[in-house]
Protein backbone atom coordinates (compact mmCIF):
# COMPACT_ATOMS: atom_id res chain seq x y z
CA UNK A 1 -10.72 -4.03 27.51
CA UNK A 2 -10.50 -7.89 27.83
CA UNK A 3 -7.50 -9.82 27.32
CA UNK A 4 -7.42 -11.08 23.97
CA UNK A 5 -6.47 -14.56 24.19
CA UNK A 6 -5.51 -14.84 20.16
CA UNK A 7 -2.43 -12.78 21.74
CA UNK A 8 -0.66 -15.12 23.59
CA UNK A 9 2.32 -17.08 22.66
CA UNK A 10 3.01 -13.83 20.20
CA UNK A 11 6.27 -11.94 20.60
CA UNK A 12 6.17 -8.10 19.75
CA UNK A 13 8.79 -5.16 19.05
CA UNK A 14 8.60 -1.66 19.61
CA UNK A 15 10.67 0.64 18.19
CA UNK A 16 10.90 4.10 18.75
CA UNK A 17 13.19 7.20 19.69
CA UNK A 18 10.86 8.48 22.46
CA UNK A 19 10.81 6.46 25.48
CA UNK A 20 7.26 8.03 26.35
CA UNK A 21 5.84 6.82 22.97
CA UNK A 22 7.62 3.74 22.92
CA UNK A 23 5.90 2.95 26.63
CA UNK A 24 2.64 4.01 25.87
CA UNK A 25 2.58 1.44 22.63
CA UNK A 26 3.82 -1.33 24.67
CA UNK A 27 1.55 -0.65 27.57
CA UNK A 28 -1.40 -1.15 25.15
CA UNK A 29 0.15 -3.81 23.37
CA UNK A 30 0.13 -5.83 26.91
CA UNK A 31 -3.68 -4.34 27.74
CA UNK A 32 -5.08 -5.90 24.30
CA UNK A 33 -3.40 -9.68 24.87
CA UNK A 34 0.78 -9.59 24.24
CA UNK A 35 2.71 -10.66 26.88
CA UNK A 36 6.21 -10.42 25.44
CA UNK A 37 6.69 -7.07 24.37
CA UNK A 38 10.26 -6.04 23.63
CA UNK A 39 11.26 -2.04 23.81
CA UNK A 40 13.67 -0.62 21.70
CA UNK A 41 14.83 2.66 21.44
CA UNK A 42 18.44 2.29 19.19
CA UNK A 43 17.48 1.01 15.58
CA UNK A 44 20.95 -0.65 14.85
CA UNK A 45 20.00 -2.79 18.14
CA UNK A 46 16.15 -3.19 16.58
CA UNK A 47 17.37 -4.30 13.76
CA UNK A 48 19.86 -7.16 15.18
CA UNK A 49 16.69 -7.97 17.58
CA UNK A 50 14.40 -8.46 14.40
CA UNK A 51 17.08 -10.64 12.41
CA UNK A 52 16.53 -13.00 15.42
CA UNK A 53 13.03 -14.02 13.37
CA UNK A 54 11.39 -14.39 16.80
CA UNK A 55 8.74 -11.47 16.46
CA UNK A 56 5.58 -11.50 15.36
CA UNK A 57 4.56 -8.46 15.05
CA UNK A 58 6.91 -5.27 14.59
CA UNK A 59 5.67 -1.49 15.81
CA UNK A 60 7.38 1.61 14.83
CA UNK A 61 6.91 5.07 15.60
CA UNK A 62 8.07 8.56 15.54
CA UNK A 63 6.37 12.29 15.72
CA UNK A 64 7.14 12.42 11.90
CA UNK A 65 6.91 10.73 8.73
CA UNK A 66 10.46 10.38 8.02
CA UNK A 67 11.36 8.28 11.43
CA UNK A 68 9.31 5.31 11.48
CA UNK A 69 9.16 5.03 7.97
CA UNK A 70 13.20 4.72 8.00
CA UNK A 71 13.01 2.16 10.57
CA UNK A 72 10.98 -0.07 8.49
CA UNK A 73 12.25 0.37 5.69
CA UNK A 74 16.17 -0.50 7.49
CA UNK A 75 14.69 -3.60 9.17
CA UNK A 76 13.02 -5.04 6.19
CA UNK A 77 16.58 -4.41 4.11
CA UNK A 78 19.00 -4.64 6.37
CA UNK A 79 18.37 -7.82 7.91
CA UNK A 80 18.76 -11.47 6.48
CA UNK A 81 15.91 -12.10 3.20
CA UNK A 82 13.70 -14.28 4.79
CA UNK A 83 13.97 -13.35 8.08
CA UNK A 84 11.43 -10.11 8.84
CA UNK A 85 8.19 -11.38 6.57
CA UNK A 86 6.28 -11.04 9.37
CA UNK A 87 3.43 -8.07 10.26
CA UNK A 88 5.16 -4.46 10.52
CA UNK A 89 2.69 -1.28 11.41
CA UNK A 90 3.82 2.33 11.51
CA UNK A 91 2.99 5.00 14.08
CA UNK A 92 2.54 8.60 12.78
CA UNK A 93 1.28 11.73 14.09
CA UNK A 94 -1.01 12.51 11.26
CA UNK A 95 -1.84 10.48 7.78
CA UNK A 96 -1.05 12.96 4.70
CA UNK A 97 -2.02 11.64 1.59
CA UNK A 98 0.59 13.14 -0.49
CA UNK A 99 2.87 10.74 1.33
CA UNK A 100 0.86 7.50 0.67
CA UNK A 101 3.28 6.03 -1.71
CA UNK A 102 5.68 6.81 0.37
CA UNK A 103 4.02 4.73 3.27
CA UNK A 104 3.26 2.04 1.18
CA UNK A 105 6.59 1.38 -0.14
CA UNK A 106 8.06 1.30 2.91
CA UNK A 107 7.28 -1.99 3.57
CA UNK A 108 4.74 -1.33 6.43
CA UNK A 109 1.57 -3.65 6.25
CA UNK A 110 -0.67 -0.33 8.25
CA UNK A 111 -0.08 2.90 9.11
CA UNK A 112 -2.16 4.19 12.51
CA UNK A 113 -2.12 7.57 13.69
CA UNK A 114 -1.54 9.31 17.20
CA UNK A 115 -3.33 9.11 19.53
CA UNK A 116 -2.86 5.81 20.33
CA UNK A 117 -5.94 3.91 22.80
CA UNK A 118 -6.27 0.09 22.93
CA UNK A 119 -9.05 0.50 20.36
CA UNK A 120 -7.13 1.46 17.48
CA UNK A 121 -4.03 -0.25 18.19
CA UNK A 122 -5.99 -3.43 18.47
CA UNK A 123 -8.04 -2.53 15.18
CA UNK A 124 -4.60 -1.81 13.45
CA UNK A 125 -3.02 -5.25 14.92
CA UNK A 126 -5.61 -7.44 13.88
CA UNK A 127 -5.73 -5.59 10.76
CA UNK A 128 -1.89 -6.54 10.21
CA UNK A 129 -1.44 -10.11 11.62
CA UNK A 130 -4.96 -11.11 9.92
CA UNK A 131 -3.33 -9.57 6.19
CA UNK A 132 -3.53 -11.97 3.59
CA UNK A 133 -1.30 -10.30 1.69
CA UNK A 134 2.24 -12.31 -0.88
CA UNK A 135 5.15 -10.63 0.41
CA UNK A 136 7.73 -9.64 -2.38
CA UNK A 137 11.57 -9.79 -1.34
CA UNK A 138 13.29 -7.62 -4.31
CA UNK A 139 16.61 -5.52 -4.63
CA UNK A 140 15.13 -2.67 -3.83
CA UNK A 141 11.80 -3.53 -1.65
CA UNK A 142 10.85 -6.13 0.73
CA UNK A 143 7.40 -6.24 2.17
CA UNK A 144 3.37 -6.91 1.53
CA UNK A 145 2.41 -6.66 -1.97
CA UNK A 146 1.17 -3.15 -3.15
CA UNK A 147 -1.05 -3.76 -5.75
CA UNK A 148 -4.96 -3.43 -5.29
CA UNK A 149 -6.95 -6.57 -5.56
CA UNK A 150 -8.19 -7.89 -8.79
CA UNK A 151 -12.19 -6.79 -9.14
CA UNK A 152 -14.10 -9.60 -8.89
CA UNK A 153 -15.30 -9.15 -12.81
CA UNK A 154 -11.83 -8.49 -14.17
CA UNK A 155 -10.62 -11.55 -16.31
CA UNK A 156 -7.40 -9.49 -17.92
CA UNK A 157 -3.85 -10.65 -17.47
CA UNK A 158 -2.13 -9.23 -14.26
CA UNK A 159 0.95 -7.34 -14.44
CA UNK A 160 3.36 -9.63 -13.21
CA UNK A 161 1.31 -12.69 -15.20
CA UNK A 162 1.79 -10.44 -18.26
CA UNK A 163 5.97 -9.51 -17.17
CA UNK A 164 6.76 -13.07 -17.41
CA UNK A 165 5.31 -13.84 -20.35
CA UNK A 166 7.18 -11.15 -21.72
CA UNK A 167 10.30 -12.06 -21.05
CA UNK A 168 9.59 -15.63 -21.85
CA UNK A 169 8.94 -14.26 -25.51
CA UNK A 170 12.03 -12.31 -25.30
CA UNK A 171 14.91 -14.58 -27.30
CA UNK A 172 17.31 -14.52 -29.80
CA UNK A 173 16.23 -13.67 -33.09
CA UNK A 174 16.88 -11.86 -36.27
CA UNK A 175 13.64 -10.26 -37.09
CA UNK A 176 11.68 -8.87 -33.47
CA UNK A 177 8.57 -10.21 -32.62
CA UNK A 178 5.27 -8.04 -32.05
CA UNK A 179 3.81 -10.34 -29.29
CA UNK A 180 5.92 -8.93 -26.43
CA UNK A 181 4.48 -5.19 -27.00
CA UNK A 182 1.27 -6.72 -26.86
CA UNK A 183 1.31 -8.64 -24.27
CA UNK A 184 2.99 -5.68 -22.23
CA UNK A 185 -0.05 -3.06 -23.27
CA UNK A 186 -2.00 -5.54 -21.93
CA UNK A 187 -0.68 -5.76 -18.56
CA UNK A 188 -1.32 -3.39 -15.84
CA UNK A 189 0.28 0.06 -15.25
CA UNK A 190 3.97 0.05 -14.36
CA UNK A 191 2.11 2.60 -10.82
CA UNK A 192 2.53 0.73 -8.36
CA UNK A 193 -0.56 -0.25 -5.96
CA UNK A 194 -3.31 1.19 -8.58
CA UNK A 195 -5.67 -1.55 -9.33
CA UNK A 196 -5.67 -3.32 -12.82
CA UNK A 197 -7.14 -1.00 -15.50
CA UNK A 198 -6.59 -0.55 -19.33
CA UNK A 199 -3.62 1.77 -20.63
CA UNK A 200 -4.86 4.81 -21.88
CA UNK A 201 -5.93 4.26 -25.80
CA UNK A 202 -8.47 5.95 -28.39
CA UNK A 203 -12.54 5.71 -27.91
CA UNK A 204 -12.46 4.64 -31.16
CA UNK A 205 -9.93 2.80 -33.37
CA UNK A 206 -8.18 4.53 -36.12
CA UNK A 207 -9.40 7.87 -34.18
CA UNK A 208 -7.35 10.82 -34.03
CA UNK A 209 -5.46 10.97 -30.29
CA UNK A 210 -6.56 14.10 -30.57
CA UNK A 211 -9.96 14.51 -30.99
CA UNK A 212 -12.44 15.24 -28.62
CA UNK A 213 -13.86 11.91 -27.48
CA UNK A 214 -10.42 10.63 -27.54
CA UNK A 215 -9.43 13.28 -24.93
CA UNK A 216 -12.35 12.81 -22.88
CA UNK A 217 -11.71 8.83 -22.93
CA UNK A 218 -8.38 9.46 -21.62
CA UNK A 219 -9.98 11.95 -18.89
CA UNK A 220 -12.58 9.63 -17.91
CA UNK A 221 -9.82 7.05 -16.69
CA UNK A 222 -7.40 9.33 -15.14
CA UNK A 223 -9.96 10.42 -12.92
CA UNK A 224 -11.30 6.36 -12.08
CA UNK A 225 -7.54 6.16 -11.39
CA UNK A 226 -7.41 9.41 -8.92
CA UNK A 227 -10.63 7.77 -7.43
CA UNK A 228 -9.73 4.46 -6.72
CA UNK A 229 -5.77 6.13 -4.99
CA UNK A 230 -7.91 8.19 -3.13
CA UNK A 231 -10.25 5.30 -1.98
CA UNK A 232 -6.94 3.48 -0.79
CA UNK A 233 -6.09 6.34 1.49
CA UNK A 234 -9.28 6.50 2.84
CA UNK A 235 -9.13 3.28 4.18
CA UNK A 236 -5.45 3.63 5.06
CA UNK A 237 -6.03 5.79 8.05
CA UNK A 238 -7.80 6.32 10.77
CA UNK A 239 -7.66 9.91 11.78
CA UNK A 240 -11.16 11.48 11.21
CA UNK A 241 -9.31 14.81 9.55
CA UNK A 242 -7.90 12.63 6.84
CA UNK A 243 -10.50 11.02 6.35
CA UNK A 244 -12.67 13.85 6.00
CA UNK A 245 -10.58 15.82 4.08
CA UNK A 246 -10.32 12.25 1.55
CA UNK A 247 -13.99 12.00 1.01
CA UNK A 248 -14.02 15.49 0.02
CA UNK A 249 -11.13 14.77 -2.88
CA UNK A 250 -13.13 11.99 -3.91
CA UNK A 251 -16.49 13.60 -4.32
CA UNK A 252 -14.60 16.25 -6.83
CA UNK A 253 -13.29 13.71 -8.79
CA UNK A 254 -16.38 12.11 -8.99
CA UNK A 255 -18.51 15.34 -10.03
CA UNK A 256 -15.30 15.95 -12.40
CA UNK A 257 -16.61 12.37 -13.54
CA UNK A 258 -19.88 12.90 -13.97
CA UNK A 259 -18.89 16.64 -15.77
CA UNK A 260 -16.77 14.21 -18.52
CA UNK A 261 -19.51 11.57 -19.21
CA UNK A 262 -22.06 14.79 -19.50
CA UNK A 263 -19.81 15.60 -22.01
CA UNK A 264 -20.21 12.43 -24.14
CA UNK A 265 -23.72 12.39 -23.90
CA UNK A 266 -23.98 15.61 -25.85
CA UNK A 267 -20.97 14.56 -28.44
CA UNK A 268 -23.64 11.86 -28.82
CA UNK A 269 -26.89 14.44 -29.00
């Protein structure tokens, strides 16, 4: 593979345990364009090496979940706020999508899967460092911001829009004030990452919660939400098994989907 000169100048970090997985990342990190490629196998050390500021790009990896998912997690906390804003992708054996919210509040910007080839690590690099992405520095997470983007037709409030606005409502007073409810139902769904859609309500106004349509309303957008997680995954990973096995959760939700609206059309008949 050419050099890719878009590379150059950039400092990485490695980070991992095993000394043969660590060297095979950096070797392809050096074959796709970076020149100064740091290896470290201690995280304490990483993480003093990463509150430096002078990487661009931060790699780590394990055999399992629970490794590299630690390391970022410890370098995005436990160094300086401010410091680590930069790119951070994490190396996994396999992608399991039970453990996507897991991955995603880790702080990691992509997740790539083993094997590694100079392919897919430069897909997954670009992918990071080219992120447009707010990064959100909180007590309790630091990294890219999980939420979905916006639709292009959806003119609703956004969660955090609708949050402060909330709490700007919130004073003093002797009698409470309705607005702040209503500007919270609103909002999005306190899930993170799940893109903006309307809380779950009646089809009709006034209608019993418990009535038929009501319960296939609710149905209808439980099953848009399952779709649109599961769409997330799918283009999370790269491993073709994933992937596969993704498509196939999403085409059962969907005929689940089409099964519901079936349903209305004969409430309506």
């Amino acid at each position: 593979m050419s050099l890719n000169t878009s590379f150059l100048g950039k400092a990485c970090m490695v980070v991992a345990s095993d000394d043969s997985l660590c060297s095979l990342i950096a070797t392809s990190l050096h074959q796709i364009g970076f020149a100064d490629v740091l290896k470290s196998g201690i995280l304490t050390e990483a993480i003093k090496f990463a509150a430096s500021g002078i990487y661009d790009l931060i790699v780590c990896a394990g055999t399992d979940i629970d490794e590299p998912l630690d390391m970022i997690r410890r370098i995005r906390m436990e160094t300086p706020e401010g410091v680590v804003t930069g790119p951070m992708i994490c190396v996994i054996s396999h992608m399991d999508v039970g453990n996507l919210s897991m991955m995603r509040n880790s702080g990691a910007n992509c997740v790539m899967t083993l094997p590694i080839s100079t392919r897919s690590i430069l897909k997954n690099v670009n992918r990071a460092l080219n992120e447009k992405r707010e990064f959100i520095a909180n007590p309790t997470f630091r990294g890219p911001c999980r939420r979905n983007p916006a639709p292009g037709l959806y003119e609703g409030p956004f969660r955090r829009a609708a949050d402060r606005q909330d709490c700007a409502t919130q004073s003093p007073s002797p009698s409470p004030s309705p607005a702040p409810r209503k500007l919270a139902a609103a909002g999005h769904s306190g899930e993170l990452g799940l893109a903006p859609r309307r809380p779950h309500a009646p089809a009709v106004v006034g209608e019993d919660p418990n009535s038929q349509a009501s319960i296939i309303f609710n149905g209808v957008s439980e099953i848009a939400a399952r779709i649109e997680h599961l769409k997330e995954a799918l283009h999370a990973t790269d491993d073709e098994r994933t992937r596969k096995v993704v498509r196939a959760e999403i085409m059962e939700a969907a005929d689940r989907l089409v099964n519901l609206v079936t349903l209305v059309d004969l409430n309506k008949a």
